[in-house]
PDB file of N, CA and C in Angstrom:
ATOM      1  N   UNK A   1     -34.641 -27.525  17.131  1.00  0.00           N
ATOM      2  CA  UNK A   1     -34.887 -26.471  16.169  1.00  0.00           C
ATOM      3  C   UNK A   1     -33.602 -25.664  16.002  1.00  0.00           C
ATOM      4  N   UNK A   2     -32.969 -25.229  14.798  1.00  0.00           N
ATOM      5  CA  UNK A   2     -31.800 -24.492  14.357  1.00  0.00           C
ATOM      6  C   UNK A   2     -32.174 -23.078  14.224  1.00  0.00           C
ATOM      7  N   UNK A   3     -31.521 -22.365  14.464  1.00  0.00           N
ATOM      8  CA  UNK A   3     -31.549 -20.965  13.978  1.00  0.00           C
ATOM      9  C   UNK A   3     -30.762 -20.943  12.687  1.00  0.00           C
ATOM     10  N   UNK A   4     -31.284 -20.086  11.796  1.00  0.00           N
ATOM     11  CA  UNK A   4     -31.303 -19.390  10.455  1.00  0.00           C
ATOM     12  C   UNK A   4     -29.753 -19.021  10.630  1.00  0.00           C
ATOM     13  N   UNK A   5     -28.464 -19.720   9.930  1.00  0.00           N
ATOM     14  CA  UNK A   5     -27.263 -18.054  10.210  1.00  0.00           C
ATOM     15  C   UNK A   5     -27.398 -16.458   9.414  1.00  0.00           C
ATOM     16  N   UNK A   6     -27.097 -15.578  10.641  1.00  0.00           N
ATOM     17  CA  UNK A   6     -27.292 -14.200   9.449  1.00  0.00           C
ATOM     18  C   UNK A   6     -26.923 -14.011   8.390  1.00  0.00           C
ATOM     19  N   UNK A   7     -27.770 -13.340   7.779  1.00  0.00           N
ATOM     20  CA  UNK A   7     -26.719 -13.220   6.646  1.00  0.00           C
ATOM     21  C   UNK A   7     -26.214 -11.638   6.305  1.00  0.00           C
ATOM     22  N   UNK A   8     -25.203 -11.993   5.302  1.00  0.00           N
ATOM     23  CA  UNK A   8     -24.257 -10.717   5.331  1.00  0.00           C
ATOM     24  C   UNK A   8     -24.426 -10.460   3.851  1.00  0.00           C
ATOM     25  N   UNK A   9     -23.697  -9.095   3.687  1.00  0.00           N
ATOM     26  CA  UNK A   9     -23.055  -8.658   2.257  1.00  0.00           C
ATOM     27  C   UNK A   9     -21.743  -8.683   2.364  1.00  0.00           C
ATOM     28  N   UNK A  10     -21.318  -9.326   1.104  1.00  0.00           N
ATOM     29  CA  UNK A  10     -20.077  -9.363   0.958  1.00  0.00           C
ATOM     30  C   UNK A  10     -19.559  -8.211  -0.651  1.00  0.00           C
ATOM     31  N   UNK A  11     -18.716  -7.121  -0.108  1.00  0.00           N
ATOM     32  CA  UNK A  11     -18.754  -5.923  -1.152  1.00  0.00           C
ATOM     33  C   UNK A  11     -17.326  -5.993  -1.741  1.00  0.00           C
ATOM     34  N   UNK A  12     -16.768  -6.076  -3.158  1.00  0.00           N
ATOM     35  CA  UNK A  12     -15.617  -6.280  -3.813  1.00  0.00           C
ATOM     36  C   UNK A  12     -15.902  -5.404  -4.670  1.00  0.00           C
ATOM     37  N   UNK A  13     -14.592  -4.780  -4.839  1.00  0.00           N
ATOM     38  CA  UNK A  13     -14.044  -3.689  -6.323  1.00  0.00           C
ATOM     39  C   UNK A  13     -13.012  -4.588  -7.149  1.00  0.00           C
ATOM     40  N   UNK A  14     -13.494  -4.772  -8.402  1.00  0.00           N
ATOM     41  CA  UNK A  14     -12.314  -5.514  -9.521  1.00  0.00           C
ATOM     42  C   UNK A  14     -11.294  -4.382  -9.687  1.00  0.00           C
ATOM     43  N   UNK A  15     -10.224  -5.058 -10.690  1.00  0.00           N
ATOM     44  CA  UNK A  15      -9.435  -4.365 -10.941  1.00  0.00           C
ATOM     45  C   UNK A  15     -10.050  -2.910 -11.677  1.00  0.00           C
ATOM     46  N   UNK A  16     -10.744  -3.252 -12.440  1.00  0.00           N
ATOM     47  CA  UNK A  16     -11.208  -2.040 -13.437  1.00  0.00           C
ATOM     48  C   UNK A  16     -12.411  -1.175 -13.053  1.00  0.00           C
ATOM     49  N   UNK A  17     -12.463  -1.423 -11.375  1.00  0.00           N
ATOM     50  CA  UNK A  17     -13.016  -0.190 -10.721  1.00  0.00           C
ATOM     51  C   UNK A  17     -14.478  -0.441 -10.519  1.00  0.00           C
ATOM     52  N   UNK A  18     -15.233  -1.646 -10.948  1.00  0.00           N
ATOM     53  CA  UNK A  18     -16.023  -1.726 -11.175  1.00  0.00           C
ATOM     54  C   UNK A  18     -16.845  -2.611  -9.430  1.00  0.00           C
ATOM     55  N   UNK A  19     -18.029  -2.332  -8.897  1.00  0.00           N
ATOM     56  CA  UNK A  19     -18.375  -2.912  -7.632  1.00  0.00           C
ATOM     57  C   UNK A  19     -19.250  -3.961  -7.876  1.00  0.00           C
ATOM     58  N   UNK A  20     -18.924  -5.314  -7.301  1.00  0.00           N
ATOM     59  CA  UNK A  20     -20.152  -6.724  -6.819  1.00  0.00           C
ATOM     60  C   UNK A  20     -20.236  -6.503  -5.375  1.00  0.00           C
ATOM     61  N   UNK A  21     -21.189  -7.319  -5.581  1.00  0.00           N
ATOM     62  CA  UNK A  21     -22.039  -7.456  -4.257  1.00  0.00           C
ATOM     63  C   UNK A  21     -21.994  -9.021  -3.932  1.00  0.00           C
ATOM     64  N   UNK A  22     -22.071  -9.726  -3.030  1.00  0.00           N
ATOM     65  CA  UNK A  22     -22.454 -11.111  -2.660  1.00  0.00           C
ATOM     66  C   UNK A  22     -23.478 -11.450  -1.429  1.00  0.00           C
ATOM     67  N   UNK A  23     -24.478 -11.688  -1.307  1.00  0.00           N
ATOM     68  CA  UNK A  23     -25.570 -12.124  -0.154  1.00  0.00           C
ATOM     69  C   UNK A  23     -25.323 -13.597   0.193  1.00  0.00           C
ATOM     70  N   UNK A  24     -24.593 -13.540   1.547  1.00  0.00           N
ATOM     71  CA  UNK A  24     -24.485 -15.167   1.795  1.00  0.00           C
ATOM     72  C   UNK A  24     -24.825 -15.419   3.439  1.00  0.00           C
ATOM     73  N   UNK A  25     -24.677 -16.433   3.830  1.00  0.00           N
ATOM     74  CA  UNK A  25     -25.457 -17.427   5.015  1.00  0.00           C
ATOM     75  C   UNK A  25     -23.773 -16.954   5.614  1.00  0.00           C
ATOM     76  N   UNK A  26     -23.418 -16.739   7.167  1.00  0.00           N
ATOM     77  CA  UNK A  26     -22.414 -17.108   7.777  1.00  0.00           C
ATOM     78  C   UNK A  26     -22.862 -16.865   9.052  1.00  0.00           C
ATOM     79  N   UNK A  27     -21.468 -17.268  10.136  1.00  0.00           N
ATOM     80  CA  UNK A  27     -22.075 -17.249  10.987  1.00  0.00           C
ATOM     81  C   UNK A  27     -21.349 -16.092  11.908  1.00  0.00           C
ATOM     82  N   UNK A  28     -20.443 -16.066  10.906  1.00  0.00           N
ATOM     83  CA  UNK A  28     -19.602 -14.403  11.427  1.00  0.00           C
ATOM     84  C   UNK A  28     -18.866 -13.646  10.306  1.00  0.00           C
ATOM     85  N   UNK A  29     -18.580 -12.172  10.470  1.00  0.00           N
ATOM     86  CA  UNK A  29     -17.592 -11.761   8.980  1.00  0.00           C
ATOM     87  C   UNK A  29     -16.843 -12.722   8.929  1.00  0.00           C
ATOM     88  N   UNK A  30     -15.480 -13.034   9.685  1.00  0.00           N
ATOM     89  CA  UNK A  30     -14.394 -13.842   9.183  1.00  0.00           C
ATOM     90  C   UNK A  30     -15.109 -15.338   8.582  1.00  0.00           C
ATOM     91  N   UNK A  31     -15.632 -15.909   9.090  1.00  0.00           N
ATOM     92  CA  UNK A  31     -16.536 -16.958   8.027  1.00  0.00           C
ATOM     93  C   UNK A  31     -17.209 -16.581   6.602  1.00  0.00           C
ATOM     94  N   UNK A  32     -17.908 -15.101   6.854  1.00  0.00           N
ATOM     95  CA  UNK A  32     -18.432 -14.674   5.437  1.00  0.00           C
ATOM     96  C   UNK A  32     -17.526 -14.499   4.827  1.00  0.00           C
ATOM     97  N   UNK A  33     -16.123 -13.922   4.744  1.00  0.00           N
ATOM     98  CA  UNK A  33     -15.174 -13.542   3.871  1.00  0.00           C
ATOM     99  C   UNK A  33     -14.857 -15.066   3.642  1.00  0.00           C
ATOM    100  N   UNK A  34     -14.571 -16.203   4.345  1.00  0.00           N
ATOM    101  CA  UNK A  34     -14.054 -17.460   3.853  1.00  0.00           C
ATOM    102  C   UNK A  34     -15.153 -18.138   2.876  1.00  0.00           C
ATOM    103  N   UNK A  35     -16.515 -17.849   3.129  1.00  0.00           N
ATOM    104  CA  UNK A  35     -17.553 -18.339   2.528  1.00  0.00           C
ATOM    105  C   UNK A  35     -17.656 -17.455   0.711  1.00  0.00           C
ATOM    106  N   UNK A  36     -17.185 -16.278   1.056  1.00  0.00           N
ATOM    107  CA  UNK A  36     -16.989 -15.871  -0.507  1.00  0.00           C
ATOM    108  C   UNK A  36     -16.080 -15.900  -0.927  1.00  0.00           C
ATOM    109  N   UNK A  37     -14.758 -16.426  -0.492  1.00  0.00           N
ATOM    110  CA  UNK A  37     -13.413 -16.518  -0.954  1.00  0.00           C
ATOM    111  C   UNK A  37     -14.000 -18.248  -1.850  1.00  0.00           C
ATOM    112  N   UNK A  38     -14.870 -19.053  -1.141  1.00  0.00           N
ATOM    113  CA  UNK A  38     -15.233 -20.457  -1.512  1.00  0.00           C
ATOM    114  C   UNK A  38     -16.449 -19.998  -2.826  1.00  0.00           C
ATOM    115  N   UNK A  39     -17.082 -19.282  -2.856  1.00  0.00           N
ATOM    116  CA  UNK A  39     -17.552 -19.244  -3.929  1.00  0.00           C
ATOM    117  C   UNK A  39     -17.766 -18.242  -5.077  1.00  0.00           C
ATOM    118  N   UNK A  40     -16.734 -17.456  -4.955  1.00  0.00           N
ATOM    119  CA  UNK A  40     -16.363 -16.330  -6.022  1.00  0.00           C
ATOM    120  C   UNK A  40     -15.095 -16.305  -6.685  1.00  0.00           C
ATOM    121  N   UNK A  41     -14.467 -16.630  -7.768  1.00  0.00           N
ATOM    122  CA  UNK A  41     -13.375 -16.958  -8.016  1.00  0.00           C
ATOM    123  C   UNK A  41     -12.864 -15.662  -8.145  1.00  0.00           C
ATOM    124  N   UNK A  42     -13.071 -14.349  -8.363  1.00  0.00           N
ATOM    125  CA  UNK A  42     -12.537 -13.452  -8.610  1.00  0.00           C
ATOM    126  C   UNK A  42     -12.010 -13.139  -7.131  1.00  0.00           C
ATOM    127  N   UNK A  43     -12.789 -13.096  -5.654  1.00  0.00           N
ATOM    128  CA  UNK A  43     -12.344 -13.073  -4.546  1.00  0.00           C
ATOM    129  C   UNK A  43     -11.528 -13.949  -3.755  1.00  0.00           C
ATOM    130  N   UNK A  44     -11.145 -15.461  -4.392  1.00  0.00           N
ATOM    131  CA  UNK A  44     -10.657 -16.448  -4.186  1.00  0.00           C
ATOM    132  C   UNK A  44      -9.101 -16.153  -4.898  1.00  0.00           C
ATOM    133  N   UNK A  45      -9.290 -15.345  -5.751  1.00  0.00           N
ATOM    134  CA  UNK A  45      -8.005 -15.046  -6.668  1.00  0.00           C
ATOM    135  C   UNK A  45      -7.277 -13.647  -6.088  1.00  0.00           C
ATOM    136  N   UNK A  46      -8.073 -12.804  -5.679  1.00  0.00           N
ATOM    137  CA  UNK A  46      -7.696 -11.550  -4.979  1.00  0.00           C
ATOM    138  C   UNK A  46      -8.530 -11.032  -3.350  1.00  0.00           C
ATOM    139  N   UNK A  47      -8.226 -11.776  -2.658  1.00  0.00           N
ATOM    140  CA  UNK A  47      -8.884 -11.816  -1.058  1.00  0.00           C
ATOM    141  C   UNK A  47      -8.726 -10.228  -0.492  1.00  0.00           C
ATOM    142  N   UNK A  48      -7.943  -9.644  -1.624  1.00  0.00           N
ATOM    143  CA  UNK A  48      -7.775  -8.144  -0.529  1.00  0.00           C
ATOM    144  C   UNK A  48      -8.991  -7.329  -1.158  1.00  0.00           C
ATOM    145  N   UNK A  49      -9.447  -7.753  -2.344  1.00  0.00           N
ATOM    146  CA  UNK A  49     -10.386  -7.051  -3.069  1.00  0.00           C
ATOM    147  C   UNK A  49     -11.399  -6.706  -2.156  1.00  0.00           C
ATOM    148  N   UNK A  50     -11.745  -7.263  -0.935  1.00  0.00           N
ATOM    149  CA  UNK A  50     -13.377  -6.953  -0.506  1.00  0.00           C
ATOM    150  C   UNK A  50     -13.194  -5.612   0.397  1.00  0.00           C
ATOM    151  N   UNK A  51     -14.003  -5.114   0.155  1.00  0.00           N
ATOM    152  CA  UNK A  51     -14.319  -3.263   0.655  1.00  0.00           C
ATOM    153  C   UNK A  51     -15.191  -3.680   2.283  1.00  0.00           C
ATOM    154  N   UNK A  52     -16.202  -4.527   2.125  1.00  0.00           N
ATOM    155  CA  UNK A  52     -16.507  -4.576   3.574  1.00  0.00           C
ATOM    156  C   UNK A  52     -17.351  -5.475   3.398  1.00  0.00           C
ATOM    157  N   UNK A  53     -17.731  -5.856   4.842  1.00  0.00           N
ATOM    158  CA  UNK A  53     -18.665  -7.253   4.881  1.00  0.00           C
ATOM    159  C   UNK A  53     -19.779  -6.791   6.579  1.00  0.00           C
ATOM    160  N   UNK A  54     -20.645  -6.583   5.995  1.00  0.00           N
ATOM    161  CA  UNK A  54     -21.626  -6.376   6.729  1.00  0.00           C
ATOM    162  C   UNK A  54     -23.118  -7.200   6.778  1.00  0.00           C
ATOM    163  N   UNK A  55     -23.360  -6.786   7.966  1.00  0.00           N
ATOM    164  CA  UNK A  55     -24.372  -7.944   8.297  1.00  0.00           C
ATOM    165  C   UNK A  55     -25.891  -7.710   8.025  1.00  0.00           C
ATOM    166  N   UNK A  56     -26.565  -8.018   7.185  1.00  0.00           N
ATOM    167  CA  UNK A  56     -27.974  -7.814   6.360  1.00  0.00           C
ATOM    168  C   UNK A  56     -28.813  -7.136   7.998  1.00  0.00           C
ATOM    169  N   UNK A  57     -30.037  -6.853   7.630  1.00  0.00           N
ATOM    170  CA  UNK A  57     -30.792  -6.575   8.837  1.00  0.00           C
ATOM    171  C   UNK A  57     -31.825  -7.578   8.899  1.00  0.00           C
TER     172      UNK A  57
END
């Protein structure tokens, strides 16, 4: 039997000030930030953009 990985928020400001959000599966921040760098092109294009990455409850 597997355990579920936690999941996190992943929080980015664009250039024009504006805030996303991302809800993804990892199995730690530094994985969640690689896991939304893999599926957000705006964070894949600017990796410093993310404000914080915290872990859902």
């Amino acid at each position: 039997m597997t355990t579920p990985s936690p999941r996190f928020g992943v929080r980015y400001k664009k250039n024009d000030g504006s805030q996303h959000s991302l809800q993804l599966h990892a199995a730690n921040r530094q994985e969640a930030r690689i896991v939304a760098m893999e599926t957000d092109a705006y964070v894949r294009l600017y990796p410093t953009s993310v404000d914080s990455i915290l872990q859902a409850a």
